[in-house]
C-alpha atoms as a PDB file:
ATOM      1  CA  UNK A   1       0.000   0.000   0.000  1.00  0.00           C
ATOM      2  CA  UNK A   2       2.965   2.958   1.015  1.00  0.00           C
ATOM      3  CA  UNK A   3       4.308   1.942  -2.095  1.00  0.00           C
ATOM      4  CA  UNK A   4       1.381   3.349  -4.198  1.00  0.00           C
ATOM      5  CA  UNK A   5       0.820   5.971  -2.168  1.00  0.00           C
ATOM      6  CA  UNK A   6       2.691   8.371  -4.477  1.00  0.00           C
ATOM      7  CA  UNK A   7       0.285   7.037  -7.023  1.00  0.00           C
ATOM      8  CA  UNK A   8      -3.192   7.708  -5.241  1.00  0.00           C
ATOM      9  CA  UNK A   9      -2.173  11.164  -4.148  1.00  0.00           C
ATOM     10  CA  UNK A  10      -0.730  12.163  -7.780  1.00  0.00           C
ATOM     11  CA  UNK A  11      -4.282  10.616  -8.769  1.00  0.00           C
ATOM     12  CA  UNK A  12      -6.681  12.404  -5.989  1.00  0.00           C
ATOM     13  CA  UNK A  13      -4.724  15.378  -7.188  1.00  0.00           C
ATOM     14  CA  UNK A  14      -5.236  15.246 -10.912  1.00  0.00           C
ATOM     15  CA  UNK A  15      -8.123  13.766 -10.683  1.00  0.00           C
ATOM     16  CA  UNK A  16      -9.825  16.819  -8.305  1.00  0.00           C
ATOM     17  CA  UNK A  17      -8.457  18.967 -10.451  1.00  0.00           C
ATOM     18  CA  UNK A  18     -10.145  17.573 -13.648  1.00  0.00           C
ATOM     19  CA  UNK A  19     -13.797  17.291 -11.998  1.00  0.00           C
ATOM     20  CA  UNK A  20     -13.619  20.414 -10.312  1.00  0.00           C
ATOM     21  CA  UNK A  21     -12.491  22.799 -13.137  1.00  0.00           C
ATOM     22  CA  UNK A  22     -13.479  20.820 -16.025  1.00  0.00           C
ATOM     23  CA  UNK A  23     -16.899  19.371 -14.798  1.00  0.00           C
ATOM     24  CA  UNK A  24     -18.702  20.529 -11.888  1.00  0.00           C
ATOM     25  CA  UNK A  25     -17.846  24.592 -12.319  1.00  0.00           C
ATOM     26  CA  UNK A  26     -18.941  24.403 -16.132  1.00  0.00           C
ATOM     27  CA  UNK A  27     -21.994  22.443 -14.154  1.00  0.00           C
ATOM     28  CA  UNK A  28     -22.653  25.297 -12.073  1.00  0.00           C
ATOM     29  CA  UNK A  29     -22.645  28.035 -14.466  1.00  0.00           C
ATOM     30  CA  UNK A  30     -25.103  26.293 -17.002  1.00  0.00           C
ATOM     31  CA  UNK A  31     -27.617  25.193 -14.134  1.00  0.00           C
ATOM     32  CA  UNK A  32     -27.642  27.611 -11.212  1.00  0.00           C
ATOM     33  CA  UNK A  33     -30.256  30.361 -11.892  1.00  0.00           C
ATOM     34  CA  UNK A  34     -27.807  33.503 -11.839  1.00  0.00           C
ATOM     35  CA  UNK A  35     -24.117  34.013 -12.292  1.00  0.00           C
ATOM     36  CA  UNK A  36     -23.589  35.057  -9.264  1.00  0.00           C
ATOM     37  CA  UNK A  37     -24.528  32.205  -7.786  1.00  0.00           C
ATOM     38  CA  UNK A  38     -22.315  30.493  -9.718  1.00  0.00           C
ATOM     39  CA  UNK A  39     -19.418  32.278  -9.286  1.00  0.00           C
ATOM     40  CA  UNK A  40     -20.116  31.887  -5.359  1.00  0.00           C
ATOM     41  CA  UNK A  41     -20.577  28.486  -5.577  1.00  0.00           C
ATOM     42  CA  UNK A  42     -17.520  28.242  -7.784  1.00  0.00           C
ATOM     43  CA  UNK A  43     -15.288  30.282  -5.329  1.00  0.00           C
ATOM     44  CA  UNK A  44     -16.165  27.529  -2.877  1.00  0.00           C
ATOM     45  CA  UNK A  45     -15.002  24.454  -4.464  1.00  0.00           C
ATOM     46  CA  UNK A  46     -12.210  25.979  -5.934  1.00  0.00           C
ATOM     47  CA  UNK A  47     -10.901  27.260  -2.435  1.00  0.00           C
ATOM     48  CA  UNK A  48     -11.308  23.588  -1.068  1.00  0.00           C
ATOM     49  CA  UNK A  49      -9.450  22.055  -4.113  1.00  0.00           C
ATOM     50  CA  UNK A  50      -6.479  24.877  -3.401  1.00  0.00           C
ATOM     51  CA  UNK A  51      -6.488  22.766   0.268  1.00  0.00           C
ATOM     52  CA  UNK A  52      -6.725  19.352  -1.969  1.00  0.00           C
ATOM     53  CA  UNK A  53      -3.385  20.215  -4.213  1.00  0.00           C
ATOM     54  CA  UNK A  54      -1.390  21.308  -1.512  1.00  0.00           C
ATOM     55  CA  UNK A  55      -2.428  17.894   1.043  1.00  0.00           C
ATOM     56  CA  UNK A  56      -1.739  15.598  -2.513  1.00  0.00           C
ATOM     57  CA  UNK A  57       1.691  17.548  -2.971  1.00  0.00           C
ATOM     58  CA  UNK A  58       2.534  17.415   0.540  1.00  0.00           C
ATOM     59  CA  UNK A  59       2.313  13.590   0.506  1.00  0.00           C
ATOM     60  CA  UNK A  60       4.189  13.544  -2.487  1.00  0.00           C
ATOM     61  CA  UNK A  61       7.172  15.445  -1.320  1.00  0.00           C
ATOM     62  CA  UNK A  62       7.129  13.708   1.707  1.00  0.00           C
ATOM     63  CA  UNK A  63       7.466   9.984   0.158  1.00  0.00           C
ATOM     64  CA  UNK A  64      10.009  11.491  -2.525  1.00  0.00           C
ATOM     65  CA  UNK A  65      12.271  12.350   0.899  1.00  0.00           C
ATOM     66  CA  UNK A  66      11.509   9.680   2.288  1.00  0.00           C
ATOM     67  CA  UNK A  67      12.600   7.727  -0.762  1.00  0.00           C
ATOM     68  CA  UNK A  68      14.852   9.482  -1.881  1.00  0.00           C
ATOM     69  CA  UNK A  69      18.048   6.719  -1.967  1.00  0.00           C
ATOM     70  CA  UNK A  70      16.097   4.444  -3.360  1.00  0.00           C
ATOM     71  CA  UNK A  71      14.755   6.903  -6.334  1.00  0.00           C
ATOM     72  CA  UNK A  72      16.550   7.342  -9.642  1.00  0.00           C
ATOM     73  CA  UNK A  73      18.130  11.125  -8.656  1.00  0.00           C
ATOM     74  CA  UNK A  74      16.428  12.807 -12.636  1.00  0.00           C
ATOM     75  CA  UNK A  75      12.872  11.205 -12.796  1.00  0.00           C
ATOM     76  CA  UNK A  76      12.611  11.853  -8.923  1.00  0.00           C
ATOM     77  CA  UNK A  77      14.474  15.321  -8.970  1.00  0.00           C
ATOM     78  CA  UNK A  78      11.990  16.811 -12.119  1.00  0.00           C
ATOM     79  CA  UNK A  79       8.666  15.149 -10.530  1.00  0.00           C
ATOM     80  CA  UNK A  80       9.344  17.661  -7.282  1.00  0.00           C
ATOM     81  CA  UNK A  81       9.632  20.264  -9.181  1.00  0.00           C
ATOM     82  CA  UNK A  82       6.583  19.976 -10.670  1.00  0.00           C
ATOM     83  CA  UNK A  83       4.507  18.906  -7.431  1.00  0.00           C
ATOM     84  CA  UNK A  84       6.507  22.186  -5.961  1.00  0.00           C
ATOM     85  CA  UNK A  85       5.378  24.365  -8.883  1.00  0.00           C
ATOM     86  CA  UNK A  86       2.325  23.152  -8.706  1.00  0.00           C
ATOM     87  CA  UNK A  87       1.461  24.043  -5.018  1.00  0.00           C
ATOM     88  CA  UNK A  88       2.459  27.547  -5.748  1.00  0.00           C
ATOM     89  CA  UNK A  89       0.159  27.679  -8.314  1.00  0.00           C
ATOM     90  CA  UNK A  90      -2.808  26.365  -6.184  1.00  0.00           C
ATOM     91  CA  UNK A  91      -1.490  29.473  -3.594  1.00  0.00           C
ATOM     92  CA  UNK A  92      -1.042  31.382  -6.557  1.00  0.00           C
ATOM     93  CA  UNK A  93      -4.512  30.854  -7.456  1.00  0.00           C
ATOM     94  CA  UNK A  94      -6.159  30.750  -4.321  1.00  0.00           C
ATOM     95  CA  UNK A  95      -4.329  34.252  -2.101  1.00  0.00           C
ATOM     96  CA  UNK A  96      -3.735  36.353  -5.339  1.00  0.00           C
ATOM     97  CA  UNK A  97      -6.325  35.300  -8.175  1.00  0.00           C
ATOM     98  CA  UNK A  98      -9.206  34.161  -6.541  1.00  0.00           C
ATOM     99  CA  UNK A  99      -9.738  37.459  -4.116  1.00  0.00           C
ATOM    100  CA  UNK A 100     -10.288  39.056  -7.300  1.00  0.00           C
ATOM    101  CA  UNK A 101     -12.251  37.426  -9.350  1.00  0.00           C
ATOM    102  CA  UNK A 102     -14.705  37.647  -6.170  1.00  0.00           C
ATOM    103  CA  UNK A 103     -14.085  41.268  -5.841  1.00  0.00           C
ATOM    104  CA  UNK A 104     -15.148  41.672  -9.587  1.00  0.00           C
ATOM    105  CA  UNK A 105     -11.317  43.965 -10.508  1.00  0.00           C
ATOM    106  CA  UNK A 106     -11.307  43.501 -14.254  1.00  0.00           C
ATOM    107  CA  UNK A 107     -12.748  40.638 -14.117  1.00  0.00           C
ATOM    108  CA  UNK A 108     -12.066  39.557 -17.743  1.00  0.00           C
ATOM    109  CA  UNK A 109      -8.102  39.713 -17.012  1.00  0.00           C
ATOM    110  CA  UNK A 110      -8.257  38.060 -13.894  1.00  0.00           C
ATOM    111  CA  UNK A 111     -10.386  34.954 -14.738  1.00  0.00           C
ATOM    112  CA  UNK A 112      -8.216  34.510 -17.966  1.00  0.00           C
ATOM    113  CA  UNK A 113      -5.503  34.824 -15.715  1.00  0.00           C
ATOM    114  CA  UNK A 114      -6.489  32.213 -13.317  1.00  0.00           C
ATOM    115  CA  UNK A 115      -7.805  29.558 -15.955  1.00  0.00           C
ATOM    116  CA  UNK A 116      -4.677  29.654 -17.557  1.00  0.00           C
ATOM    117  CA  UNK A 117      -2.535  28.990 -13.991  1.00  0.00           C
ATOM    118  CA  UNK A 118      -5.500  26.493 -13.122  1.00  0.00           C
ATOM    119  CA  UNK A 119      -4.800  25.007 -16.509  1.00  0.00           C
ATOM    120  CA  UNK A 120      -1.171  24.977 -15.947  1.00  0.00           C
ATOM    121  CA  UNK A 121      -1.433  23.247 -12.641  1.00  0.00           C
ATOM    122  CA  UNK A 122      -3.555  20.472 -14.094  1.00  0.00           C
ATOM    123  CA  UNK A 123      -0.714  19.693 -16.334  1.00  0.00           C
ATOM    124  CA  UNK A 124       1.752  19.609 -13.460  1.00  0.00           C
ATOM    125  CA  UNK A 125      -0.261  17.452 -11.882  1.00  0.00           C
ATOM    126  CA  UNK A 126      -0.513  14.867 -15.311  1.00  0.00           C
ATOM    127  CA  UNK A 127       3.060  15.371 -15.464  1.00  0.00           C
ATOM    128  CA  UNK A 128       3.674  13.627 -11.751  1.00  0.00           C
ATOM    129  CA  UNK A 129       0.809  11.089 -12.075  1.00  0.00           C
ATOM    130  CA  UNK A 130       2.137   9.811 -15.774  1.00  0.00           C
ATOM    131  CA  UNK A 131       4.882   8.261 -14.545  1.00  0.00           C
ATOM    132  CA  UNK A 132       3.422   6.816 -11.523  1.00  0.00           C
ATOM    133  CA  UNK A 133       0.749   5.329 -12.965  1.00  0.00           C
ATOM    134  CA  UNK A 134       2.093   3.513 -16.010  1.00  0.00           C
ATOM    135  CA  UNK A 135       5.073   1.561 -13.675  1.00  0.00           C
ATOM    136  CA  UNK A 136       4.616  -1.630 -12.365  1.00  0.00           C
ATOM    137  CA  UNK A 137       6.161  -2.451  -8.766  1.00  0.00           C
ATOM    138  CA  UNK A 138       9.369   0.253  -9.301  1.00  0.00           C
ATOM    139  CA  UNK A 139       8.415   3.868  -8.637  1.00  0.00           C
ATOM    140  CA  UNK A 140      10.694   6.156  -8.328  1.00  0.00           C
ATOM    141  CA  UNK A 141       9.609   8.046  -5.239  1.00  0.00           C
END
């Protein structure tokens, strides 16, 4: 089980990332009665996936230490910097983005802004659960 730890959390992370931006905000614009709503709504889940990235990338860094002599030093070495870049995005996001968006400051820029970083994070995320996934028995966290 520890050893495909690295695997669920990598998973949990792109996965959350995929349903929440991809599926159930699109969801909430096209069925809640007012945009506003929406947006609330949206502000919501996207603050508790910000909590879900960082938890997944903590987990990650943590078995990729505590792996580290066993772990090839390049795969390992390029996968933390991508779980790393990717929890600054999610801070990014969540403590410079998101405040406004909800305070409405151009919003056009700013949402642009933030699906791009969103967008960007996703792929860090496929680029640490790619590897995982497709190895059988040797990780290399």
């Amino acid at each position: 089980m520890t050893e495909r730890l690295p695997v669920y959390a990598a998973a949990l992370w792109w996965g959350s990332l995929s349903v929440i931006g991809f599926m159930a905000v699109p969801l909430l614009f096209a069925n809640l009665p007012s945009k506003a709503l929406a947006g609330h709504a949206a502000a919501h889940l996207f603050a508790a996936q910000t909590w879900v990235s960082l938890a997944c990338g903590l987990v990650l860094l943590l078995v990729y230490k505590q792996n580290r002599a066993l772990a090839p030093a390049h795969p390992a070495r390029i996968a933390i910097v991508f779980v790393v870049f990717g929890m600054l995005l999610a801070l990014l996001l969540e403590y410079a983005v998101a405040p406004r968006i909800v305070a409405r400051q151009n919003l056009r820029l700013w949402h642009s802004l933030g699906a791009a970083l969103y967008v960007v994070q996703w792929l860090c995320a496929a680029v640490v659960l790619w590897p995982l996934a497709g190895r059988r028995g040797d990780t290399y966290p």
